[in-house]
PDB file of N, CA and C in Angstrom:
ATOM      1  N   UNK A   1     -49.709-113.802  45.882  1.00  0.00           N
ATOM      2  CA  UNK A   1     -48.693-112.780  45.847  1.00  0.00           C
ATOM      3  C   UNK A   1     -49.151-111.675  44.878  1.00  0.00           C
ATOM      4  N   UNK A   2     -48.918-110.449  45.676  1.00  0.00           N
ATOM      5  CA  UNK A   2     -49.553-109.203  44.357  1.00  0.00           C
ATOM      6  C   UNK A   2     -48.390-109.422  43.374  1.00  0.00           C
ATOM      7  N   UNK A   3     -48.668-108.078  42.400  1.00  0.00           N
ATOM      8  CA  UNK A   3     -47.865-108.031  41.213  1.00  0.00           C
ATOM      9  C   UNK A   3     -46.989-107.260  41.598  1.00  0.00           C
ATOM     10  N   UNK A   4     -47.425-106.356  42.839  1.00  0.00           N
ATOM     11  CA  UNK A   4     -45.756-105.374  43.452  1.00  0.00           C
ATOM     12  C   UNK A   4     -44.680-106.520  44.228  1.00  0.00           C
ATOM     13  N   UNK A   5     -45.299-107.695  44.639  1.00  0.00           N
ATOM     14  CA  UNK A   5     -44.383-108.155  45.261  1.00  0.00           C
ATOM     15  C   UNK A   5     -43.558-109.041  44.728  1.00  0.00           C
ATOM     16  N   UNK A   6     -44.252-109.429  43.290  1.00  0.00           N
ATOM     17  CA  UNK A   6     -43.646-110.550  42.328  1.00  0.00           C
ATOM     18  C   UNK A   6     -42.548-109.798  41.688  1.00  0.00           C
ATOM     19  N   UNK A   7     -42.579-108.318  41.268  1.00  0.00           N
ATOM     20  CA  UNK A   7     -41.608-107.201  41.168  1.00  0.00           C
ATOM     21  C   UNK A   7     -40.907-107.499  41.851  1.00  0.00           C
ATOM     22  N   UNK A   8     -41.283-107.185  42.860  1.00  0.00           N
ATOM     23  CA  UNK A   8     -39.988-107.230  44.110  1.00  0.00           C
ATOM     24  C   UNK A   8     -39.149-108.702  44.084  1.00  0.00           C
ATOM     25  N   UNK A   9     -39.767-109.234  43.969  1.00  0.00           N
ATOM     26  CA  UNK A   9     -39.216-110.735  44.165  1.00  0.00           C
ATOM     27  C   UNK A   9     -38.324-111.099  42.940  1.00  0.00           C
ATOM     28  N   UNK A  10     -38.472-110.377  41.922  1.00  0.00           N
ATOM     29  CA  UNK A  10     -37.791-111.016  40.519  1.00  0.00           C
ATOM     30  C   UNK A  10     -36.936-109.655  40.537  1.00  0.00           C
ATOM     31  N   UNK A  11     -36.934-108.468  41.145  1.00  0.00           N
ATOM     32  CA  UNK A  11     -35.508-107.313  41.211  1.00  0.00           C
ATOM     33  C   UNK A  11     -34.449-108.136  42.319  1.00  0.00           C
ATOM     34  N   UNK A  12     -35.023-108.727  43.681  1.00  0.00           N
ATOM     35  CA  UNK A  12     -33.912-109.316  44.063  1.00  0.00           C
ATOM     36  C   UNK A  12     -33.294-110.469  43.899  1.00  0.00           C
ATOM     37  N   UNK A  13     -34.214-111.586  43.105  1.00  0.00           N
ATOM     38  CA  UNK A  13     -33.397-112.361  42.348  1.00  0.00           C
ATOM     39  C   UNK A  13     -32.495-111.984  41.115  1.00  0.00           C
ATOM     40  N   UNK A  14     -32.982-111.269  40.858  1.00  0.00           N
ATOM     41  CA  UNK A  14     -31.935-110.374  39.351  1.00  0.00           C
ATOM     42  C   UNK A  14     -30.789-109.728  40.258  1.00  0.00           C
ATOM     43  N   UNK A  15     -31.166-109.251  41.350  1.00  0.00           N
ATOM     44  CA  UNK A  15     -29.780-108.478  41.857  1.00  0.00           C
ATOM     45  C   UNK A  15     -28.594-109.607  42.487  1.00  0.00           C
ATOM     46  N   UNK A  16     -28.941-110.337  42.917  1.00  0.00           N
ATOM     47  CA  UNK A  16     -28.733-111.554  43.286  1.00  0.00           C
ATOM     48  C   UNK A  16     -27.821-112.346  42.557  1.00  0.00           C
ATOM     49  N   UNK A  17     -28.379-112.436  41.188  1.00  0.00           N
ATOM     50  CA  UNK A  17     -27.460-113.242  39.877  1.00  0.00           C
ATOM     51  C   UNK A  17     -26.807-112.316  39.321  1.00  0.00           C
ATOM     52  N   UNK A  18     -27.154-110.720  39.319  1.00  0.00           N
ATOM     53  CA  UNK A  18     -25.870-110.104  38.902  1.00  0.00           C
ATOM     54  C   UNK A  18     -25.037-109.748  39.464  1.00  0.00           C
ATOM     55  N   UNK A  19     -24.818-109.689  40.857  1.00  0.00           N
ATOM     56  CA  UNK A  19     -23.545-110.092  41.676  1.00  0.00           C
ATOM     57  C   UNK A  19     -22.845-111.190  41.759  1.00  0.00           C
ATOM     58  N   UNK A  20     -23.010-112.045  40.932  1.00  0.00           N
ATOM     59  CA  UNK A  20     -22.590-113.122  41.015  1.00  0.00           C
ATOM     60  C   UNK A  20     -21.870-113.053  39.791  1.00  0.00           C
ATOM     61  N   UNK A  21     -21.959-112.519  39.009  1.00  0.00           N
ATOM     62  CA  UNK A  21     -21.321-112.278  37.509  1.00  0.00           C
ATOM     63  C   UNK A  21     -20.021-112.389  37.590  1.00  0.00           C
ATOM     64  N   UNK A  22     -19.082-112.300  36.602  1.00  0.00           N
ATOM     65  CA  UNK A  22     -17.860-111.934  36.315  1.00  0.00           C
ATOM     66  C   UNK A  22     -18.559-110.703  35.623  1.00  0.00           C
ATOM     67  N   UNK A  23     -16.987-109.199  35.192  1.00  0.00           N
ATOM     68  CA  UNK A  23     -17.622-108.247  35.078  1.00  0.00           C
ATOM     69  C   UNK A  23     -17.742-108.372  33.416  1.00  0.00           C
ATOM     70  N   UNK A  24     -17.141-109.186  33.038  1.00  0.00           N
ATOM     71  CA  UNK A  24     -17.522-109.519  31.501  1.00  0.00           C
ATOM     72  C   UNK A  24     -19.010-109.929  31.119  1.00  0.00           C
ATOM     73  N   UNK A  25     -19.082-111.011  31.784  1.00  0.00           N
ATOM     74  CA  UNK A  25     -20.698-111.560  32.226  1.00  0.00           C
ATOM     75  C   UNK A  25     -21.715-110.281  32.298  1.00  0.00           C
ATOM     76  N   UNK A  26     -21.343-109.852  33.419  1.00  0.00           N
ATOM     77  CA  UNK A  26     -22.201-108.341  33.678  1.00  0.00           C
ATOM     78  C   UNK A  26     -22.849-107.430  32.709  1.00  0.00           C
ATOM     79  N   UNK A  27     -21.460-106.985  32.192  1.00  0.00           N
ATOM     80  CA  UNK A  27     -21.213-106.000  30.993  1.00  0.00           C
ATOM     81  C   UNK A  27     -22.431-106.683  30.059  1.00  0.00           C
ATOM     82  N   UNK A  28     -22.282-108.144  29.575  1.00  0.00           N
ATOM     83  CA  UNK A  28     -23.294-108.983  28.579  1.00  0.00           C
ATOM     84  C   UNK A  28     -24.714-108.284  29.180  1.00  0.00           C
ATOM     85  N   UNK A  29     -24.442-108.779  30.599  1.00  0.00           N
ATOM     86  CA  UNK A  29     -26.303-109.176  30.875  1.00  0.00           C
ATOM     87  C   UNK A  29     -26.738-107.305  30.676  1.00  0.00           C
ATOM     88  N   UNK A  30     -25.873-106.277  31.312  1.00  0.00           N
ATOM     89  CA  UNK A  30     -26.339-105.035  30.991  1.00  0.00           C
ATOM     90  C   UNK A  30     -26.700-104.491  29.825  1.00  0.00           C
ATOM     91  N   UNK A  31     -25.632-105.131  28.579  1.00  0.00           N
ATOM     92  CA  UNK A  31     -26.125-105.282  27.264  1.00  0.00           C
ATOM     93  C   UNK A  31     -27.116-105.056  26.671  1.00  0.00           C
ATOM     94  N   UNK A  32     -27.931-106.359  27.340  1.00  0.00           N
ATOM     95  CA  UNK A  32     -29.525-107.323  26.922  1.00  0.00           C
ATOM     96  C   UNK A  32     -30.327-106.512  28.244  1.00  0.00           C
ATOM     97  N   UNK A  33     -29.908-105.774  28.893  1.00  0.00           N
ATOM     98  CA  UNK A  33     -31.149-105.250  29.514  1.00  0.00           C
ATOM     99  C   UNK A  33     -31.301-103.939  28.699  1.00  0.00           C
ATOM    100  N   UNK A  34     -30.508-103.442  28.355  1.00  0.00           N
ATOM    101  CA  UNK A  34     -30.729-102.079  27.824  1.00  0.00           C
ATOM    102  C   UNK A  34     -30.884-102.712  25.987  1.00  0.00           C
ATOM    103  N   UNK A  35     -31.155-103.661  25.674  1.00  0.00           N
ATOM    104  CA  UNK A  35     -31.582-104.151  24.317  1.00  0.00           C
ATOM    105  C   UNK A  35     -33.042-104.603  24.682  1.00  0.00           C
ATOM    106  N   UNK A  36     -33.326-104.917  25.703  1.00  0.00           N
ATOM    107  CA  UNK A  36     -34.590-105.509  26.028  1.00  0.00           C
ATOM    108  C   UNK A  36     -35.707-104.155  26.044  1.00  0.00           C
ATOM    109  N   UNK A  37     -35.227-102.619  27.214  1.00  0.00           N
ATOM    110  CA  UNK A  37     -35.802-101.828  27.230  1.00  0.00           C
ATOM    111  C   UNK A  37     -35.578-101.196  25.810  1.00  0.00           C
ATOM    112  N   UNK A  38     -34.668-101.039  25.075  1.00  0.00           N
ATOM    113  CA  UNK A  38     -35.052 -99.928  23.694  1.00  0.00           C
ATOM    114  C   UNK A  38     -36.225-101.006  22.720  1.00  0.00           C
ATOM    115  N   UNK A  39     -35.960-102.843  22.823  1.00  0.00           N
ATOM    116  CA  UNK A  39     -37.186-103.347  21.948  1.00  0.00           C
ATOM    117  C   UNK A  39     -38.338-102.457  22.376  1.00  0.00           C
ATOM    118  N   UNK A  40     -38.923-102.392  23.702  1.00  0.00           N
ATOM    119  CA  UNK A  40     -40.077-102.490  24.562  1.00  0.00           C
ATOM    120  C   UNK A  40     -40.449-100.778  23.480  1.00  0.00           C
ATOM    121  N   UNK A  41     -39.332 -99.843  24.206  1.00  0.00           N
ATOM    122  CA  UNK A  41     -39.771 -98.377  23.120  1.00  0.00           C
ATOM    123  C   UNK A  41     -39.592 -98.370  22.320  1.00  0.00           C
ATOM    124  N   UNK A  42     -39.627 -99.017  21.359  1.00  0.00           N
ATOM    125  CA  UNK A  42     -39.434 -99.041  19.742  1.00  0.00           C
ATOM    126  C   UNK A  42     -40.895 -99.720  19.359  1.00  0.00           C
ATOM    127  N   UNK A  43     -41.040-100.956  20.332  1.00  0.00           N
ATOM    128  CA  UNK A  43     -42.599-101.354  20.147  1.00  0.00           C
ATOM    129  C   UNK A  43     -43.846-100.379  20.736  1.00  0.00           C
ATOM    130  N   UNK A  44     -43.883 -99.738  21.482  1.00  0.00           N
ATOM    131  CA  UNK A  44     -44.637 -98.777  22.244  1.00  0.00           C
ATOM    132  C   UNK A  44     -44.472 -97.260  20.705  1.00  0.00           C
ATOM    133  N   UNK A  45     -43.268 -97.057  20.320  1.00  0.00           N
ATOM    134  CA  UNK A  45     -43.427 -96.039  19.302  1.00  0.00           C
ATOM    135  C   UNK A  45     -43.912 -96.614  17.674  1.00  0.00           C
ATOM    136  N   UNK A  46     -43.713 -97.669  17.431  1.00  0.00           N
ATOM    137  CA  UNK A  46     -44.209 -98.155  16.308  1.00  0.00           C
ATOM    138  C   UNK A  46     -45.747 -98.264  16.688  1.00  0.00           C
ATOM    139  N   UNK A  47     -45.983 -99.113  17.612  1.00  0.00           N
ATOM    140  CA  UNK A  47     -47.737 -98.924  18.162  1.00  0.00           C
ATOM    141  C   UNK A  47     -48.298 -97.420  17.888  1.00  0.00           C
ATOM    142  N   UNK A  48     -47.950 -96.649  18.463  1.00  0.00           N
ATOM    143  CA  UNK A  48     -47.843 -95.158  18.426  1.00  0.00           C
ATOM    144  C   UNK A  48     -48.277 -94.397  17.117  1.00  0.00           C
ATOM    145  N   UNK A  49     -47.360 -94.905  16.014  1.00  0.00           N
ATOM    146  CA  UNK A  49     -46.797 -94.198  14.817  1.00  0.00           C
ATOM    147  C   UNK A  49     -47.944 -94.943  13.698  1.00  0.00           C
ATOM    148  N   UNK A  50     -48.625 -96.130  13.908  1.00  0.00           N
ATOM    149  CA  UNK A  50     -49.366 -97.317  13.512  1.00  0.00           C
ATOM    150  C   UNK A  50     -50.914 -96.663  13.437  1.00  0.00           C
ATOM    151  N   UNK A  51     -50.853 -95.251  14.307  1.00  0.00           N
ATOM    152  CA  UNK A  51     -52.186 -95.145  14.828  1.00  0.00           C
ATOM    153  C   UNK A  51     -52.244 -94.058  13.514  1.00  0.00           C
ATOM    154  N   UNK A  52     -53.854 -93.989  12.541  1.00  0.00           N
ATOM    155  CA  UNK A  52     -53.686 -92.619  11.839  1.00  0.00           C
ATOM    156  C   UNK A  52     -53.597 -91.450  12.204  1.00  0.00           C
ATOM    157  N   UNK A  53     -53.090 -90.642  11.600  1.00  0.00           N
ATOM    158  CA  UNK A  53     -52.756 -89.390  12.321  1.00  0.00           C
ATOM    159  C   UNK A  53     -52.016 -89.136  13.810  1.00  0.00           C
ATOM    160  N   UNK A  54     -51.527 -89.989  14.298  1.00  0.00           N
ATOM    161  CA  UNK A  54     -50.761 -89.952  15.416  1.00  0.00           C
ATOM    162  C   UNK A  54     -49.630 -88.556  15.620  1.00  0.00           C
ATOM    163  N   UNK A  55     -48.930 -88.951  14.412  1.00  0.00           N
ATOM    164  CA  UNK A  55     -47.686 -88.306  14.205  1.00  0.00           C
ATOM    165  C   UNK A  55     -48.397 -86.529  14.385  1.00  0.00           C
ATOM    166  N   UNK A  56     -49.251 -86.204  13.147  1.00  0.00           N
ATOM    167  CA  UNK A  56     -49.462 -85.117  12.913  1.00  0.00           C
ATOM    168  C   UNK A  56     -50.408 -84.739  14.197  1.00  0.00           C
ATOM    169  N   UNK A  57     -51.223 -85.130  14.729  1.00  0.00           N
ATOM    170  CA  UNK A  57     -51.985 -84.801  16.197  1.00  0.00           C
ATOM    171  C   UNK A  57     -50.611 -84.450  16.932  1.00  0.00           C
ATOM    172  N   UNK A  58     -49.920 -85.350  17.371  1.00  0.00           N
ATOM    173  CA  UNK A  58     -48.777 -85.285  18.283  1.00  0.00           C
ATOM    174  C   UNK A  58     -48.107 -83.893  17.869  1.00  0.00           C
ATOM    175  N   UNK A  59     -47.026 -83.786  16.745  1.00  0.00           N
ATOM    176  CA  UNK A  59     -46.977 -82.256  16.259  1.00  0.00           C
ATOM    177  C   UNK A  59     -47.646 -81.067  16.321  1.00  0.00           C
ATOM    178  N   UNK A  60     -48.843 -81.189  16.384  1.00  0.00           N
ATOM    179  CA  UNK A  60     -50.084 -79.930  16.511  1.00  0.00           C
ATOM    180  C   UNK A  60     -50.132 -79.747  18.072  1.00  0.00           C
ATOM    181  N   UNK A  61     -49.902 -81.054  18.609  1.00  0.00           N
ATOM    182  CA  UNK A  61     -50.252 -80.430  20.337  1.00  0.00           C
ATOM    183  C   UNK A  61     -48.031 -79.964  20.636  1.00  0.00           C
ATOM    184  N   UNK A  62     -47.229 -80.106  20.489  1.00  0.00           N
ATOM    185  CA  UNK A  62     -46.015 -79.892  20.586  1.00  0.00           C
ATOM    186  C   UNK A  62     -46.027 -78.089  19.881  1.00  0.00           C
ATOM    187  N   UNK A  63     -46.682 -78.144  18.869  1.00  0.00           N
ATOM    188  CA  UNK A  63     -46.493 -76.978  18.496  1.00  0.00           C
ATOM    189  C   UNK A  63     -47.276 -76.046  18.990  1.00  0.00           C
ATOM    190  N   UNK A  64     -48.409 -76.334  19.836  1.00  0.00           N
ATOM    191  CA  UNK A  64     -49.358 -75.910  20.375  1.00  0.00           C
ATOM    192  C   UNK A  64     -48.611 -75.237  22.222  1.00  0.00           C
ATOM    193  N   UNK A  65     -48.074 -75.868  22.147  1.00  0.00           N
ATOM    194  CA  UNK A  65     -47.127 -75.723  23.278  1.00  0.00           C
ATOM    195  C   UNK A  65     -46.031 -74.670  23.552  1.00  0.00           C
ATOM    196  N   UNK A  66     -45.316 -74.747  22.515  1.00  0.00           N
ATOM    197  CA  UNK A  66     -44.369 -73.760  22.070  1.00  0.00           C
ATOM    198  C   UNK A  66     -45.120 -72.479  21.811  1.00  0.00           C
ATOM    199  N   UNK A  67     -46.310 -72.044  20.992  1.00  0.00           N
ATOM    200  CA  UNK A  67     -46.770 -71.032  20.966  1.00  0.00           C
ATOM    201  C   UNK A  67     -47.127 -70.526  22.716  1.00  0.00           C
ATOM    202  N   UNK A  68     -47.176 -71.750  23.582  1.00  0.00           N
ATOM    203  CA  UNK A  68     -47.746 -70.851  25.019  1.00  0.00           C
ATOM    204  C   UNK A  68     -46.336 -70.690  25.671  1.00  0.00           C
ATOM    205  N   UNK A  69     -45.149 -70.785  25.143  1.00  0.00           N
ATOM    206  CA  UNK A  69     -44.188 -70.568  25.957  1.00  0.00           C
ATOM    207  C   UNK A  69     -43.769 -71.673  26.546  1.00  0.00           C
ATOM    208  N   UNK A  70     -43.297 -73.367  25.874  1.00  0.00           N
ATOM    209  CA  UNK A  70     -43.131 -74.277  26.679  1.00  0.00           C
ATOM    210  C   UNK A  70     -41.795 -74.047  26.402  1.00  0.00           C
ATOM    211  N   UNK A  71     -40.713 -74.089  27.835  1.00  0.00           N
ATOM    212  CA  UNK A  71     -39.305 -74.128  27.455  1.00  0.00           C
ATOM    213  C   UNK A  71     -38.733 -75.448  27.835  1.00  0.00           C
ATOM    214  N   UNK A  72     -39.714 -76.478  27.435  1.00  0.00           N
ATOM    215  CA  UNK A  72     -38.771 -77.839  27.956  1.00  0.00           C
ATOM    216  C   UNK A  72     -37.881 -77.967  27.115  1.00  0.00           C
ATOM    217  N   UNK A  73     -36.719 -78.956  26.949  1.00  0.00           N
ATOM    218  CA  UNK A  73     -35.569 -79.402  26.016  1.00  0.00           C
ATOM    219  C   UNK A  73     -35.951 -80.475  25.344  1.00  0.00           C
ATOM    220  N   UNK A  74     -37.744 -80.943  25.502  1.00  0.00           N
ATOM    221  CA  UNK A  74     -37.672 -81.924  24.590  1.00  0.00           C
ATOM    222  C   UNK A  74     -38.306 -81.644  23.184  1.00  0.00           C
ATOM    223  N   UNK A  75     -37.077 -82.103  22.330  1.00  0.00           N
ATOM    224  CA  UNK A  75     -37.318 -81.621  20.882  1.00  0.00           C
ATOM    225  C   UNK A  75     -38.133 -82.658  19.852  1.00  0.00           C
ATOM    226  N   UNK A  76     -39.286 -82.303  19.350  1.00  0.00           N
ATOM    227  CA  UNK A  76     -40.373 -82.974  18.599  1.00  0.00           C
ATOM    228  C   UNK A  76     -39.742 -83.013  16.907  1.00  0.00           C
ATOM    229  N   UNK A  77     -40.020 -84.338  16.547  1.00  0.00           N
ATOM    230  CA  UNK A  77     -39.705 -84.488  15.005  1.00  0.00           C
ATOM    231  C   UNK A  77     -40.375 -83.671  14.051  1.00  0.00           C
ATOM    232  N   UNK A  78     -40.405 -82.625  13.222  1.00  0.00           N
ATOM    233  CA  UNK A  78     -41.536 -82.040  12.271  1.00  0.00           C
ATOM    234  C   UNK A  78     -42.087 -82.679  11.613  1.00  0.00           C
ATOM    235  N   UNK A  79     -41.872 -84.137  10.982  1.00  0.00           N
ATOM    236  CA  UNK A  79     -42.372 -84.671  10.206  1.00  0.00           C
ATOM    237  C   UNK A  79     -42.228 -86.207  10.432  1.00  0.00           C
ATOM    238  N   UNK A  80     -42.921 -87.010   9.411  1.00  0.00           N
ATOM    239  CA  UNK A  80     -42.918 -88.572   9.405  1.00  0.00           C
ATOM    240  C   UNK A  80     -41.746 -88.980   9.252  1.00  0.00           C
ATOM    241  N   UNK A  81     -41.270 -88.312   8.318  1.00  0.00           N
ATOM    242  CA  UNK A  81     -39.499 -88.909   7.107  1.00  0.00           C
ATOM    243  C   UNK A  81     -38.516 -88.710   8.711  1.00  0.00           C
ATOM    244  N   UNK A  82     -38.478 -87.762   9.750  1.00  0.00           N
ATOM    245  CA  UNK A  82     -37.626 -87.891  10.705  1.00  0.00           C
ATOM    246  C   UNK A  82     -37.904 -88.596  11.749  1.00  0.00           C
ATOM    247  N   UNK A  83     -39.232 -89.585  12.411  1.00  0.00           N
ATOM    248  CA  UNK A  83     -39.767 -90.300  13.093  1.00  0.00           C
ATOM    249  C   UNK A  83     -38.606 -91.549  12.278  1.00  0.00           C
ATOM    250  N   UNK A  84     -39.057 -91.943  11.048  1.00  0.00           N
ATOM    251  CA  UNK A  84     -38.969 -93.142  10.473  1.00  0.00           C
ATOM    252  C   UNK A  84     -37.231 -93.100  10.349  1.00  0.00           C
ATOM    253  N   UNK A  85     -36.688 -92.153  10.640  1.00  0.00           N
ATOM    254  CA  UNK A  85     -35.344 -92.190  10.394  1.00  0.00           C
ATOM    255  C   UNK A  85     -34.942 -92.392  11.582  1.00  0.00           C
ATOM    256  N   UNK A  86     -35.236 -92.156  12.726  1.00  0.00           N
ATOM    257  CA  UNK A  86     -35.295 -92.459  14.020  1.00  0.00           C
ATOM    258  C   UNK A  86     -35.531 -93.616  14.224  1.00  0.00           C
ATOM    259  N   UNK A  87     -36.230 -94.296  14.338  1.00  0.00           N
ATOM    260  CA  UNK A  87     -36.416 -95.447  14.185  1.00  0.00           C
ATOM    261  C   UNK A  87     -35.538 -96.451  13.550  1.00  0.00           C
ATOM    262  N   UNK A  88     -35.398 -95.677  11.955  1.00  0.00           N
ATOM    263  CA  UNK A  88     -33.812 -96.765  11.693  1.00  0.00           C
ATOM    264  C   UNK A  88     -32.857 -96.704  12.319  1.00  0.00           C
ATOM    265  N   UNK A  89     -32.387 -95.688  13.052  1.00  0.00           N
ATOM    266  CA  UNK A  89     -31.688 -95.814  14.154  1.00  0.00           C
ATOM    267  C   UNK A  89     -31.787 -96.866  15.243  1.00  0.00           C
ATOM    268  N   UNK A  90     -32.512 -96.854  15.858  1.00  0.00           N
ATOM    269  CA  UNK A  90     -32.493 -98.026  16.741  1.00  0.00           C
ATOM    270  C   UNK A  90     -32.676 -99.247  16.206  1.00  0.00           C
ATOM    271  N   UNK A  91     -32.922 -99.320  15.162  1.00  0.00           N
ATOM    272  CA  UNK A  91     -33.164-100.862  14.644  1.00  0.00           C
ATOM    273  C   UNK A  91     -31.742-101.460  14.770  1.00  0.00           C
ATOM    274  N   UNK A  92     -30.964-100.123  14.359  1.00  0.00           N
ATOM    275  CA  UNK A  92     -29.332-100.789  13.975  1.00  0.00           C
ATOM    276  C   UNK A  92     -28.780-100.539  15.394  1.00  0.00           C
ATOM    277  N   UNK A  93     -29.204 -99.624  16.693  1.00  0.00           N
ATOM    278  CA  UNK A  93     -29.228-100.424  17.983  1.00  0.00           C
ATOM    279  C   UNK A  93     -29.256-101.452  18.589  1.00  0.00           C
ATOM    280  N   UNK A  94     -30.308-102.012  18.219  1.00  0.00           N
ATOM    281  CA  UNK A  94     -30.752-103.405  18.609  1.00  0.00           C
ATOM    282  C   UNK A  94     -30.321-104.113  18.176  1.00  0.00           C
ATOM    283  N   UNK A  95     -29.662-104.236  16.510  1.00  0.00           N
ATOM    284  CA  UNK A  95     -28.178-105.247  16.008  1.00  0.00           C
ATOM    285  C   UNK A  95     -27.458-104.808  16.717  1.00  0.00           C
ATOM    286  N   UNK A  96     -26.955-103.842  17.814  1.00  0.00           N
ATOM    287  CA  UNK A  96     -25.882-103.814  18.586  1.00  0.00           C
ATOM    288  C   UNK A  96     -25.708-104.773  19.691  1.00  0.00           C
ATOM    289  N   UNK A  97     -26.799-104.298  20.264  1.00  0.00           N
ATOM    290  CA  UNK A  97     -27.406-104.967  21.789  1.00  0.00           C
ATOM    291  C   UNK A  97     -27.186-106.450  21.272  1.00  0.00           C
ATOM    292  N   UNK A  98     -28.090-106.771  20.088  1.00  0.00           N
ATOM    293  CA  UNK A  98     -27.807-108.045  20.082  1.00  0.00           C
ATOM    294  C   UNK A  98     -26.461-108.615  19.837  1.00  0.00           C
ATOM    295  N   UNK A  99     -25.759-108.167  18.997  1.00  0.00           N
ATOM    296  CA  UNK A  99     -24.512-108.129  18.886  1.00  0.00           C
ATOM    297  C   UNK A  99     -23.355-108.620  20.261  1.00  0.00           C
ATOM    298  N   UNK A 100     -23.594-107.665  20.785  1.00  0.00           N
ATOM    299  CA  UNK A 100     -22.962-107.613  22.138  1.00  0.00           C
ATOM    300  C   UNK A 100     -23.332-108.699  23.448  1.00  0.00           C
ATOM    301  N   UNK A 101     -24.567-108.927  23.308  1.00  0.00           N
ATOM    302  CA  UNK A 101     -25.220-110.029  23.787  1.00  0.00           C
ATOM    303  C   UNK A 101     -24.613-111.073  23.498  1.00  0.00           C
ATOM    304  N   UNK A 102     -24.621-111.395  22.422  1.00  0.00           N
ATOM    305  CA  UNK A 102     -24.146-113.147  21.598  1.00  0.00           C
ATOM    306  C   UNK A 102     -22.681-112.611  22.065  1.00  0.00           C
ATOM    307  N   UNK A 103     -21.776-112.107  22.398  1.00  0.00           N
ATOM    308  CA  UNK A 103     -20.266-112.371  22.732  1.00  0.00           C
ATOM    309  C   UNK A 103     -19.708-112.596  23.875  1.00  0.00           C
TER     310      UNK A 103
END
């Protein structure tokens, strides 16, 4: 079995058991999926942030951007102290998720 079909095979068993829920149940398991995906980006941005100079490369090409006229809405941290404050943010996310999970 490929790995697209083992996907496939574990989205319709997941869809499967969450129709089967009560919507309390539900509410839980949606919980822990959206606690499961912010661990995954919190580990992918700590990996990230781990690397030297990450932060400040990353800033130089964002700001590099803006000088050519980028008008996307996504807004870049200026510094380390607002990455790392970000981050405490979701930490106390993820005591949510978990939180909400265990009830």
């Amino acid at each position: 079995m490929t790995t697209e079909q083992k996907h496939s095979s574990y989205l319709l068993e997941a869809e499967n058991r969450l129709r089967q829920l009560s919507p309390e149940r539900l509410r839980v398991a949606v919980a822990f999926l959206a606690y499961l995906q912010a661990t995954a980006e919190n580990q992918v941005s700590e990996e990230l942030l781990s690397i030297p100079g990450f932060a400040a490369s990353f800033r130089e090409t964002e700001n590099s951007k803006e000088k050519l006229g980028d008008t996307t809405l996504n807004v870049t941290a200026e510094d380390d102290e607002v990455w790392q404050a970000y981050l405490a943010s979701e930490k106390k996310w993820q005591e949510v998720y978990r939180r909400l999970a265990d009830s």
